[in-house]
N, C-alpha and C. Protein backbone atom coordinates (compact mmCIF):
# COMPACT_ATOMS: atom_id res chain seq x y z
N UNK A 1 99.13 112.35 107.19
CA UNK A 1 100.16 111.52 106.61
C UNK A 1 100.54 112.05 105.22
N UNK A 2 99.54 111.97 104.40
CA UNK A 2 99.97 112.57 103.20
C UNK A 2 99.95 114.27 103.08
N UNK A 3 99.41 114.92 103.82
CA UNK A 3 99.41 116.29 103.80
C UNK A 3 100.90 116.67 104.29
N UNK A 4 101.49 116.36 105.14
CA UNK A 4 102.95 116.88 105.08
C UNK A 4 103.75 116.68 103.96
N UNK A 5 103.67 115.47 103.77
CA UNK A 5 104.78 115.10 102.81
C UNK A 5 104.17 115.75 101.17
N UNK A 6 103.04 116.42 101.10
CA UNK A 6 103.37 117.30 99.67
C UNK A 6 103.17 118.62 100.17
N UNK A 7 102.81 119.41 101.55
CA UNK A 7 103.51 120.78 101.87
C UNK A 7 104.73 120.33 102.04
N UNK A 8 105.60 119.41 102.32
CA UNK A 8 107.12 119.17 102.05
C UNK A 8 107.66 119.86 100.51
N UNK A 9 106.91 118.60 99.95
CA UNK A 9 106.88 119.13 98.54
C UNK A 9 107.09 120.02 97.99
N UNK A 10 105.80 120.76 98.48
CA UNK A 10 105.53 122.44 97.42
C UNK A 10 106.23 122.95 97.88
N UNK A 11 106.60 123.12 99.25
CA UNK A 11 107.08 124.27 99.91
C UNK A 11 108.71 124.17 99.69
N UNK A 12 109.09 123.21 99.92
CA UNK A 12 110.72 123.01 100.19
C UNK A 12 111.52 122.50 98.51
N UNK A 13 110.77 121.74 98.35
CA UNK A 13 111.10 120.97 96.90
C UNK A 13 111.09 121.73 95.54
N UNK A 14 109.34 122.66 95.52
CA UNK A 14 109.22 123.39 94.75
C UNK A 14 109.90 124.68 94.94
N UNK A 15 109.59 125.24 96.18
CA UNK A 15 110.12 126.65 96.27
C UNK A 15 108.56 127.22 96.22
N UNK A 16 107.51 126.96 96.45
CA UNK A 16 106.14 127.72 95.97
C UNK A 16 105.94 128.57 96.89
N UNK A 17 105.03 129.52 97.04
CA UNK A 17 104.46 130.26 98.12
C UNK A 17 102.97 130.88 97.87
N UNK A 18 102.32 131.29 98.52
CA UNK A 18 101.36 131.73 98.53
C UNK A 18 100.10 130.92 97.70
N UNK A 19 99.44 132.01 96.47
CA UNK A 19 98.13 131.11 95.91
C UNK A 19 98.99 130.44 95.29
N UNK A 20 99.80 130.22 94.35
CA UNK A 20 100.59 129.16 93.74
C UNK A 20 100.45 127.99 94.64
N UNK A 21 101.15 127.79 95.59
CA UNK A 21 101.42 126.88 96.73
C UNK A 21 100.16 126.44 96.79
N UNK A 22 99.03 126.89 97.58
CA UNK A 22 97.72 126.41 97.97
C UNK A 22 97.28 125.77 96.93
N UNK A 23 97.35 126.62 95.39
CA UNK A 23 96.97 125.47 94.47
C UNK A 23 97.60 124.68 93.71
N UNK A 24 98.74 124.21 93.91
CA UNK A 24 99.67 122.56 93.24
C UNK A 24 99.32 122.00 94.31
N UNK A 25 99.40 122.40 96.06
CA UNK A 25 99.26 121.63 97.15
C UNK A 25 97.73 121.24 96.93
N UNK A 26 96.58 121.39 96.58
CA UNK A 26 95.59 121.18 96.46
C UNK A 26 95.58 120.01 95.48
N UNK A 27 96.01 120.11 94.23
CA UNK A 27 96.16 119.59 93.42
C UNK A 27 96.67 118.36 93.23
N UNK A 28 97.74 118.62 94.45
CA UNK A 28 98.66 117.17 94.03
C UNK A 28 98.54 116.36 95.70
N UNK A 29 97.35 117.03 96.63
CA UNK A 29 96.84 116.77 97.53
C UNK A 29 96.09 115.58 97.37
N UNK A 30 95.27 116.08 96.33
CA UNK A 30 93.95 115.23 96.01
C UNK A 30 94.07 114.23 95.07
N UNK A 31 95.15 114.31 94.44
CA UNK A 31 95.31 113.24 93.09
C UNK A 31 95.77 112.02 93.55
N UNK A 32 97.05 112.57 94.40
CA UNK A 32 97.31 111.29 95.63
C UNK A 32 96.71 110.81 96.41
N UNK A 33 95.76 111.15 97.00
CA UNK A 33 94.46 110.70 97.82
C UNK A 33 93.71 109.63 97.11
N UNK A 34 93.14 110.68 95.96
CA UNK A 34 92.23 109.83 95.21
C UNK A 34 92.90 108.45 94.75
N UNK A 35 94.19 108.61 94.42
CA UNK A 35 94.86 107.27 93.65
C UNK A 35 95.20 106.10 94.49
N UNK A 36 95.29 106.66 95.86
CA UNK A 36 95.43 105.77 97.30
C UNK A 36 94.11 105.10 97.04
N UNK A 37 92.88 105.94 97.16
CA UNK A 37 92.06 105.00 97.58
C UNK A 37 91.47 104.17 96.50
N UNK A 38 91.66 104.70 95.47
CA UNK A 38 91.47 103.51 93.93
C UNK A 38 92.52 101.99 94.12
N UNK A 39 93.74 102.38 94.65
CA UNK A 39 94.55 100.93 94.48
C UNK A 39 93.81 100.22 95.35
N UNK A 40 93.48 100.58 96.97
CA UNK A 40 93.14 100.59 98.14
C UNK A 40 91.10 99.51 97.62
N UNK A 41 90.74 100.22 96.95
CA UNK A 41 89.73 99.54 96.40
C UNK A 41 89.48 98.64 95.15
N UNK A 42 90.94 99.41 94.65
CA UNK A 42 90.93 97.61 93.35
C UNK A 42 91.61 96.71 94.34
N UNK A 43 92.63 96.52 95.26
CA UNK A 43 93.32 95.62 95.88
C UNK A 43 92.12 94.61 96.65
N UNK A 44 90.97 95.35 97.02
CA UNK A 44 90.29 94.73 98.23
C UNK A 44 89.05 94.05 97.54
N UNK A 45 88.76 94.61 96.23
CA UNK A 45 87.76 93.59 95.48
C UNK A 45 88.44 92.34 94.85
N UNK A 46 89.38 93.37 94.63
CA UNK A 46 90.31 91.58 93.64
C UNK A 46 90.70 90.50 94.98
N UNK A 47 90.99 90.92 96.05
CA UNK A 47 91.07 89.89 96.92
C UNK A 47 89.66 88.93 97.57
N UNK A 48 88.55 90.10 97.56
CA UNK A 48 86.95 89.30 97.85
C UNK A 48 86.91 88.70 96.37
N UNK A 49 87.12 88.69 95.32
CA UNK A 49 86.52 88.22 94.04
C UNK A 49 87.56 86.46 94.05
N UNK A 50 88.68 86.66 95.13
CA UNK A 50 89.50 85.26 95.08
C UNK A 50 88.11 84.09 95.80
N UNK A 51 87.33 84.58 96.72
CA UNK A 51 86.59 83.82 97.47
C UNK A 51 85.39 83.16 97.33
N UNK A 52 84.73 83.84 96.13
CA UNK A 52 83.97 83.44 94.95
C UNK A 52 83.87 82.76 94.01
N UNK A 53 83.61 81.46 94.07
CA UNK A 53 83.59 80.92 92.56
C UNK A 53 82.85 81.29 91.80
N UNK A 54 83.15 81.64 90.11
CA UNK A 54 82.48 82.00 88.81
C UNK A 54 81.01 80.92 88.92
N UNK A 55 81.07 79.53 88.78
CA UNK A 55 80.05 78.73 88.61
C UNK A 55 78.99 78.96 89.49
N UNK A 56 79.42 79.04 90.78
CA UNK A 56 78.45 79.43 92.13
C UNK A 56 77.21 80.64 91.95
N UNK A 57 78.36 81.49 91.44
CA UNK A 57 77.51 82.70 91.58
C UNK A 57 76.59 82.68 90.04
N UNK A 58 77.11 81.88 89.11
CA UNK A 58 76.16 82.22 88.08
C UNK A 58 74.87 80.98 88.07
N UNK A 59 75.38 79.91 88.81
CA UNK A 59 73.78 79.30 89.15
C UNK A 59 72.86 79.71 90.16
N UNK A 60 73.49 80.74 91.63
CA UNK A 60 72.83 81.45 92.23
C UNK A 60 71.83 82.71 91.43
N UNK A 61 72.34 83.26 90.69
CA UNK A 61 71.92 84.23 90.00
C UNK A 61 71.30 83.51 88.36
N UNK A 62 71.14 82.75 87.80
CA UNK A 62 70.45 81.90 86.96
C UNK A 62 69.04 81.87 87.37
N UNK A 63 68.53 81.45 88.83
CA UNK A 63 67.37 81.75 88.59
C UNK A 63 66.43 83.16 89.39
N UNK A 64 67.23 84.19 89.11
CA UNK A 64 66.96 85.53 89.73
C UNK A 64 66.40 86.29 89.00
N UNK A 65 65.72 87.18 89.45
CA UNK A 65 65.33 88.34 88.06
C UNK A 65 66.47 89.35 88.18
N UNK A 66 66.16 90.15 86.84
CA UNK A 66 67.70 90.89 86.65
C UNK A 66 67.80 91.86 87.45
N UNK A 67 66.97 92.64 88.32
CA UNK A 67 67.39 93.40 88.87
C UNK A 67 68.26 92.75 90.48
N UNK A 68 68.35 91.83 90.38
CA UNK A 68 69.07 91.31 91.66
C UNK A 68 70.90 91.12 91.02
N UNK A 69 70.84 90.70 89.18
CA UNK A 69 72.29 90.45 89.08
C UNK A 69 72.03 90.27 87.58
């Protein structure tokens, strides 16, 4: 999914070829990846953190030792 659309990119958009090409396509391969799966994992904690109440969890964890929280 995302691998075409930035050899789209480099190749057609930029004009790149060869090691040039392999490395912006690498580059701007992985940055987009990585940034997918950061929204992808702030989106999905902030939605489990809606299901949680603050008070709950701090009298659950009140009488715990710290390595549990």
């Amino acid at each position: 999914m995302w691998k075409e659309s930035v050899d789209y990119f480099t190749i057609e958009v930029l004009g790149l070829s060869g090691r040039t090409n392999d490395t912006i396509n690498f580059f701007i391969y992985d940055t987009v990846k990585i940034l997918f799966l950061l929204v992808a994992v702030i989106f999905i904690v902030s939605y489990l953190r809606t299901f949680f109440n603050t008070e709950y969890v701090r009298a659950y964890l009140q009488n715990r030792s710290e390595f549990v929280g």
